[in-house]
Protein backbone atom coordinates (compact mmCIF):
# COMPACT_ATOMS: atom_id res chain seq x y z
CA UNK A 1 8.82 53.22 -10.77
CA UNK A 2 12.16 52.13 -9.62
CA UNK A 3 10.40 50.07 -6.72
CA UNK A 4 7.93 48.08 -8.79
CA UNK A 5 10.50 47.00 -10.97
CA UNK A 6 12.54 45.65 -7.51
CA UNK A 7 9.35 44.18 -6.45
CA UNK A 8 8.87 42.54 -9.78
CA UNK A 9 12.96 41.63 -9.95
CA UNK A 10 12.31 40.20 -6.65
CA UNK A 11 9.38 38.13 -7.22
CA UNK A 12 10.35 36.84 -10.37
CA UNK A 13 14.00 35.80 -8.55
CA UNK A 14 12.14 33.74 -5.74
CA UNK A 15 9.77 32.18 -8.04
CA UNK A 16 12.97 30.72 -9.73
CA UNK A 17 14.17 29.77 -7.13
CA UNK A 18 11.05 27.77 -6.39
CA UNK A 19 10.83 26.48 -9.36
CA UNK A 20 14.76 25.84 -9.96
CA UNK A 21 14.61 23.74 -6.20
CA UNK A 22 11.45 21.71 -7.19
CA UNK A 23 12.56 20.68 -10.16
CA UNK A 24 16.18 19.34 -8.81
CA UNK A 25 13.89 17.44 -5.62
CA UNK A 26 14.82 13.89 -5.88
CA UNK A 27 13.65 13.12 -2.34
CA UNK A 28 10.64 11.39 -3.21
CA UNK A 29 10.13 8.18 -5.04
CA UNK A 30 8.79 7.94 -8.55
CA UNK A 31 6.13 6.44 -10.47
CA UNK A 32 8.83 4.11 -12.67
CA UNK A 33 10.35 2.82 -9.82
CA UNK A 34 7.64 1.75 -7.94
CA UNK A 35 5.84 0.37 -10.99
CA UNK A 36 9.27 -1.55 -12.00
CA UNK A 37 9.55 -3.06 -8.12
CA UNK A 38 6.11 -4.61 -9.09
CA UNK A 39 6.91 -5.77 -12.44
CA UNK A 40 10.53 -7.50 -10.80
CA UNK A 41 8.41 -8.72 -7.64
CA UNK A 42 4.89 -10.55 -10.16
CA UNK A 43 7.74 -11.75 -13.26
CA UNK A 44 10.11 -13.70 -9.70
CA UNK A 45 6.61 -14.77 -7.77
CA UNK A 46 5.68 -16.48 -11.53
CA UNK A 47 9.05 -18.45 -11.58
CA UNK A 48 8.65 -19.44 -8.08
CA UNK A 49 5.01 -20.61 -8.58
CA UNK A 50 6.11 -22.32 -12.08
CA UNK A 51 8.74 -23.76 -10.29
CA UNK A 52 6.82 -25.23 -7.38
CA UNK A 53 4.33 -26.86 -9.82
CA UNK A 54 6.72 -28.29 -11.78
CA UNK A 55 8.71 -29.72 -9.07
CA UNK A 56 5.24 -31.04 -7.53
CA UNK A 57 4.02 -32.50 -10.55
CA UNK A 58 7.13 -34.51 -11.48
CA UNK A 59 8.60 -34.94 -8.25
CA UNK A 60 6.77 -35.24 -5.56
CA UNK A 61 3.07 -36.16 -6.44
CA UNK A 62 4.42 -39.60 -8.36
CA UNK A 63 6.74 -40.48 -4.81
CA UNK A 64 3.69 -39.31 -2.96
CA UNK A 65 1.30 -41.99 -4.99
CA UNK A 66 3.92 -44.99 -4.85
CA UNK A 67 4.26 -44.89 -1.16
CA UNK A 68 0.58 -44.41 -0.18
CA UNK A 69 0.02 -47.36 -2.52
CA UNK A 70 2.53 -49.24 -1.14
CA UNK A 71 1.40 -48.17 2.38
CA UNK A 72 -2.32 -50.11 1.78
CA UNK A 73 -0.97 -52.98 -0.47
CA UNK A 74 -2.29 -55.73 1.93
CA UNK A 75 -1.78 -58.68 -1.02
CA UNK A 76 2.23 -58.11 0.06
């Protein structure tokens, strides 16, 4: 009797021990942080492309238009 209860003891120690070390595992990386890496990464890439549009629309395309024009104004 005394040995199946220090089987039991023993089992039931190493499966806490399993349990205890899987739970306190922070080697991998998580679900949160990769989905918050996304979220930072499409939110900066919709600035950027905001950005570029705006600076295109106002900036550049009207330059872009007054010197082609100018470029093939043969009257002078």
């Amino acid at each position: 009797m005394k040995r199946a209860i220090a089987k039991t003891n023993d089992f039931i120690t190493n499966k806490a021990i399993a349990i205890k070390s899987a739970t306190s595992n922070n080697r991998g990386e998580g679900y949160i942080d990769t989905a918050i890496k996304i979220l930072i990464s499409v939110v900066l890439g919709a600035l950027l492309l905001a950005g570029l549009y705006m600076l295109f629309g106002d900036v550049v395309m009207p330059t872009l238009n007054e010197r082609i024009t100018d470029m093939f104004n043969y009257a002078g």
